[in-house]
C-alpha atoms as a PDB file:
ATOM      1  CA  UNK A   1       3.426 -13.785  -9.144  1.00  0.00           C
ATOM      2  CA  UNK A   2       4.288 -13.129  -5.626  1.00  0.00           C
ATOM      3  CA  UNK A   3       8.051 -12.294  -4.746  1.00  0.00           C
ATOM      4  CA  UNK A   4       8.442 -15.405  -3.140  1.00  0.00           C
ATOM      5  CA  UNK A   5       7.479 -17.219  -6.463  1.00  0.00           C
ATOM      6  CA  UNK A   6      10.223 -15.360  -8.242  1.00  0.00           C
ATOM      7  CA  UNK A   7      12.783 -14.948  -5.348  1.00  0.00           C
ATOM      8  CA  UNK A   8      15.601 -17.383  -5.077  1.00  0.00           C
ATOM      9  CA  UNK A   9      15.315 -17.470  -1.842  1.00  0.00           C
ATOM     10  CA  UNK A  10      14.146 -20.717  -0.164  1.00  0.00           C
ATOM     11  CA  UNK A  11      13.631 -19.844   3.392  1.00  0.00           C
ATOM     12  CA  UNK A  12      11.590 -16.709   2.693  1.00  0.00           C
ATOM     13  CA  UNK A  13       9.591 -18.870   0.291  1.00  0.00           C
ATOM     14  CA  UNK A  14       9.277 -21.187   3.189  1.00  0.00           C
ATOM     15  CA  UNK A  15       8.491 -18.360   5.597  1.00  0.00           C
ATOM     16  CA  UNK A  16       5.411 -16.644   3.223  1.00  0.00           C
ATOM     17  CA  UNK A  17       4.582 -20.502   2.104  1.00  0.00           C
ATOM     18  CA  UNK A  18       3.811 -20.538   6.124  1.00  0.00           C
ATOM     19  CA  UNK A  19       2.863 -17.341   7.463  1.00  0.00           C
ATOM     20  CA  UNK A  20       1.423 -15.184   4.345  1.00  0.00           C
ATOM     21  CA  UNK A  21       2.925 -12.780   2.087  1.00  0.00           C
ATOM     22  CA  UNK A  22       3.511 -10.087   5.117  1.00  0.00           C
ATOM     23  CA  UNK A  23       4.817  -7.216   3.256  1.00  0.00           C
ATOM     24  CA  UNK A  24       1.819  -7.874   0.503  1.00  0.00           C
ATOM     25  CA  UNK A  25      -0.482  -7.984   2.427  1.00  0.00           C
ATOM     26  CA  UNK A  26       0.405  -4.821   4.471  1.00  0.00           C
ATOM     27  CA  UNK A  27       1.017  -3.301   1.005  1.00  0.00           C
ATOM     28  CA  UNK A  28      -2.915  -4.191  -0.090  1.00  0.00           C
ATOM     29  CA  UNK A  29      -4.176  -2.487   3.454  1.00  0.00           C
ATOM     30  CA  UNK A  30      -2.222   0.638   3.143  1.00  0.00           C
ATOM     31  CA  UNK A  31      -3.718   1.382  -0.584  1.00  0.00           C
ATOM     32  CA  UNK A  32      -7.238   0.283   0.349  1.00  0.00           C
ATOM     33  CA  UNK A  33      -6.430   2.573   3.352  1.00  0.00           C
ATOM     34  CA  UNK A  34      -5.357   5.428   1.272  1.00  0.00           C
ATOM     35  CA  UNK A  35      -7.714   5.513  -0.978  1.00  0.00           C
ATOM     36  CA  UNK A  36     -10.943   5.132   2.048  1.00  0.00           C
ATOM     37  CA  UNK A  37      -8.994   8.287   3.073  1.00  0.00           C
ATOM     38  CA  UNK A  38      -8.461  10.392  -0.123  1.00  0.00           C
ATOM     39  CA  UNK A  39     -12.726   9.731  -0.319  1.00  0.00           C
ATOM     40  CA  UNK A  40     -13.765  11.201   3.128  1.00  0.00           C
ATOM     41  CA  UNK A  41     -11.175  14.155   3.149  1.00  0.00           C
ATOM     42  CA  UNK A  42     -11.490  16.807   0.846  1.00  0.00           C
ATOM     43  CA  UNK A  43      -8.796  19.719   1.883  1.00  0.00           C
ATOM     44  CA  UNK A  44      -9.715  21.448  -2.033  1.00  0.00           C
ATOM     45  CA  UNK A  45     -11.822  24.265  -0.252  1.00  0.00           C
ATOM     46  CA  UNK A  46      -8.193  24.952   1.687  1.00  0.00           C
ATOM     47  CA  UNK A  47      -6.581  25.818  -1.454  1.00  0.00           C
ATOM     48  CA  UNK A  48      -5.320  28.831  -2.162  1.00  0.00           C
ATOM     49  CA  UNK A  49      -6.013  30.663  -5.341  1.00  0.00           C
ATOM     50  CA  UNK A  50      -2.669  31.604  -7.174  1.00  0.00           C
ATOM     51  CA  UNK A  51      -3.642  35.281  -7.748  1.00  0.00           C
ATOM     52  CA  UNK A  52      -4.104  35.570  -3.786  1.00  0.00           C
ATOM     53  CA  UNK A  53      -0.261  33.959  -2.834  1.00  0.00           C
END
């Protein structure tokens, strides 16, 4: 269930019914982009060993 489907608000029902659920959709991109990223970086060699600190 989207927030529009369980908002009481009519005009940004109206406004997703037209345009898309925006902040869903950005929310979607941002996690697939996160998690592209977490799978080509790998900063664990950068670590520092706690008897070395």
């Amino acid at each position: 269930m989207s927030f529009a489907e369980a908002s009481d608000a009519p005009i940004y029902a109206g406004l997703v019914e037209e345009q898309g659920d925006v902040p869903a959709e950005v929310r979607r991109v941002a996690e697939e982009t996160l998690q592209e990223v977490e799978g080509l970086l790998d900063f664990s060699a950068m670590r520092v060993p706690a008897g070395a600190r």
